[in-house]
N, C-alpha and C. Protein backbone atom coordinates (compact mmCIF):
# COMPACT_ATOMS: atom_id res chain seq x y z
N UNK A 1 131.56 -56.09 7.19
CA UNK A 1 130.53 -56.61 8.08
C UNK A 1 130.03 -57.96 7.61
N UNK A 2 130.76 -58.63 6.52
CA UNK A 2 130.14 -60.04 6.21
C UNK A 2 128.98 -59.90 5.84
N UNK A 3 128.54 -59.01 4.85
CA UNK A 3 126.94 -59.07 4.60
C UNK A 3 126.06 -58.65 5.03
N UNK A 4 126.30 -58.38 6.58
CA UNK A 4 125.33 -57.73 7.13
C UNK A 4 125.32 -56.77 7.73
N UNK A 5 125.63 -55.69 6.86
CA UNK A 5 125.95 -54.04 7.37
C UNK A 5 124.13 -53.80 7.65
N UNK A 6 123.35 -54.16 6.20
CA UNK A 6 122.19 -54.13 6.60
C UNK A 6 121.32 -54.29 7.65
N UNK A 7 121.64 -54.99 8.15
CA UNK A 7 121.00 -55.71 9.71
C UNK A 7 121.49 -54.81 10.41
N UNK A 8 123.07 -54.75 11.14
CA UNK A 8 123.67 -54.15 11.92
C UNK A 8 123.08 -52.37 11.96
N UNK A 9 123.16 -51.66 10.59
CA UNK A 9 123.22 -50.16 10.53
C UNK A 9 120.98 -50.05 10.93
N UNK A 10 120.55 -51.29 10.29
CA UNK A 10 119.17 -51.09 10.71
C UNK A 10 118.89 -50.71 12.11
N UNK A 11 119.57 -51.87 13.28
CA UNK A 11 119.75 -52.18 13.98
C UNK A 11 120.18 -50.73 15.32
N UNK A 12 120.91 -50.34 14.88
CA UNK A 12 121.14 -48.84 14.93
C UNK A 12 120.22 -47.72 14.81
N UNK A 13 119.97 -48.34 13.88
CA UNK A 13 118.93 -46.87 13.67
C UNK A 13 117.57 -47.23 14.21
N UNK A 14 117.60 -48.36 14.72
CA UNK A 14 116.05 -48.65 15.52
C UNK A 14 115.92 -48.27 16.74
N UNK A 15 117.35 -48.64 17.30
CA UNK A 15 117.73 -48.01 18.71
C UNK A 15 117.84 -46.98 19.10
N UNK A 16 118.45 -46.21 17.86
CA UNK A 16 118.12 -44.94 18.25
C UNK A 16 117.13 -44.10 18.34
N UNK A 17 116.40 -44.28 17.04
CA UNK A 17 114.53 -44.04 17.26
C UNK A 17 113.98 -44.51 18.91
N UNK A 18 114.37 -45.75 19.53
CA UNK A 18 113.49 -45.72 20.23
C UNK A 18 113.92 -44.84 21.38
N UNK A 19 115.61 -44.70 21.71
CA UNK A 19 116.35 -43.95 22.33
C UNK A 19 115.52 -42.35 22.62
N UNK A 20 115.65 -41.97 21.53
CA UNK A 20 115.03 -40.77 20.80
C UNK A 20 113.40 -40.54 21.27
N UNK A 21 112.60 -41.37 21.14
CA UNK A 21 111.19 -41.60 21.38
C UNK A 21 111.27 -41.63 23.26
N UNK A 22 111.82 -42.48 23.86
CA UNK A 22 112.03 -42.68 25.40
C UNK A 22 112.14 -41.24 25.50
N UNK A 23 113.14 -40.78 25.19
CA UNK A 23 113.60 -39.20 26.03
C UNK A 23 112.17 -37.95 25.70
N UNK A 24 111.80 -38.40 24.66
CA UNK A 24 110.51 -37.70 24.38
C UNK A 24 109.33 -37.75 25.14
N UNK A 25 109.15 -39.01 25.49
CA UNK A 25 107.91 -39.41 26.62
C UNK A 25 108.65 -38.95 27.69
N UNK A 26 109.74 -38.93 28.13
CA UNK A 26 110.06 -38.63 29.86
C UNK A 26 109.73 -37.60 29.72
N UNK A 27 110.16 -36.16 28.68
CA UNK A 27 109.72 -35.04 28.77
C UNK A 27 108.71 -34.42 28.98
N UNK A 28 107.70 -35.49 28.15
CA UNK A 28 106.68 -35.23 28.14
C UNK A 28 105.70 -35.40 29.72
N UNK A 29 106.21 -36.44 30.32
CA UNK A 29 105.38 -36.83 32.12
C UNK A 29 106.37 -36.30 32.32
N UNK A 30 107.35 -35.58 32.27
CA UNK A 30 107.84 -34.41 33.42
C UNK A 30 107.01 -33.57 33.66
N UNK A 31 106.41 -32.88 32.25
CA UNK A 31 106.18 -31.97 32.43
C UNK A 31 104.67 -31.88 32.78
N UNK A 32 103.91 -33.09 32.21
CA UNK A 32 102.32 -33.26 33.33
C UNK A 32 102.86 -33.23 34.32
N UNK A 33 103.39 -34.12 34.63
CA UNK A 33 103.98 -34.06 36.78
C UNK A 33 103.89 -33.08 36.89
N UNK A 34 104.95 -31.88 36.47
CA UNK A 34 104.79 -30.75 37.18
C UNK A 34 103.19 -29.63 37.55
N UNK A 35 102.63 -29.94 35.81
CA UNK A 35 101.61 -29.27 36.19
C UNK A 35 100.40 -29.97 36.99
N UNK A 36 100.74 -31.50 37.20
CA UNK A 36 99.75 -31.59 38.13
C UNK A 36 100.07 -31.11 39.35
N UNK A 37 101.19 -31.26 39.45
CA UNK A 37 101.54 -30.97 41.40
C UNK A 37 101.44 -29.55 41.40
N UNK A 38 101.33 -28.62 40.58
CA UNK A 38 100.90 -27.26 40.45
C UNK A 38 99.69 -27.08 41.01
N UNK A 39 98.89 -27.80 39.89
CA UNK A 39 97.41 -27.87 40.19
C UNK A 39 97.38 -28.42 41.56
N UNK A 40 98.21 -29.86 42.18
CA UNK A 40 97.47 -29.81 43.72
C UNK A 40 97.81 -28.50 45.00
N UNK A 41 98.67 -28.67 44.42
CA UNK A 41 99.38 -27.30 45.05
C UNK A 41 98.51 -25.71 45.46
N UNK A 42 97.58 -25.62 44.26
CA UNK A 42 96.49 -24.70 44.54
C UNK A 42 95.48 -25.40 45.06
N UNK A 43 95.01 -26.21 44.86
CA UNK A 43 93.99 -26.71 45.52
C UNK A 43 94.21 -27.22 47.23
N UNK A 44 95.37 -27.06 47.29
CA UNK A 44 96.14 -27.18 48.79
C UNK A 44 96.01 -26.07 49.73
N UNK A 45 95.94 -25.01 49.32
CA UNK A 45 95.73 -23.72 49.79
C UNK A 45 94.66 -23.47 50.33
N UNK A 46 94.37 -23.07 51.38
CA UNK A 46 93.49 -22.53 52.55
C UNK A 46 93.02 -21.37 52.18
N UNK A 47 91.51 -21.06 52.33
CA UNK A 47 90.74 -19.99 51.99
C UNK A 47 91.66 -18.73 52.23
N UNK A 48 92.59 -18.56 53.88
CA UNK A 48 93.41 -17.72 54.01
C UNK A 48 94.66 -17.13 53.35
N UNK A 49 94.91 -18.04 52.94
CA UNK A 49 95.74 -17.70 51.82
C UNK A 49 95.73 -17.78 51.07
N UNK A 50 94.40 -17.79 50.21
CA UNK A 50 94.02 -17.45 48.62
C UNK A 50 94.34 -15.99 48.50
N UNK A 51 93.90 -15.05 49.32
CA UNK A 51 93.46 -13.59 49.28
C UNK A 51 95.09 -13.19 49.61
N UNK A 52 96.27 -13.81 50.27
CA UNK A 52 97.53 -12.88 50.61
C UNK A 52 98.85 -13.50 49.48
């Protein structure tokens, strides 16, 4: 690598951290999304069909 395996393998491993970190946050607002649209979802519901 001419010297700079250092740079290059850093370089790598930064990307992948952030790679790594991205897929973590999407998981993470997936899964609020869902429970918010849960939550509107009950609050969507009509007195009538609370009780059936």
């Amino acid at each position: 690598m001419g010297g700079r395996g250092f740079f290059v393998w850093s370089a790598y491993g930064v990307t992948a951290v952030c790679v790594v970190a991205e897929l973590m946050w999407l998981r993470h607002a997936a899964r609020q999304s869902q429970r918010r649209l849960a939550r509107m979802q009950e609050w969507d519901k009509s007195p009538e069909q609370v009780g059936s």
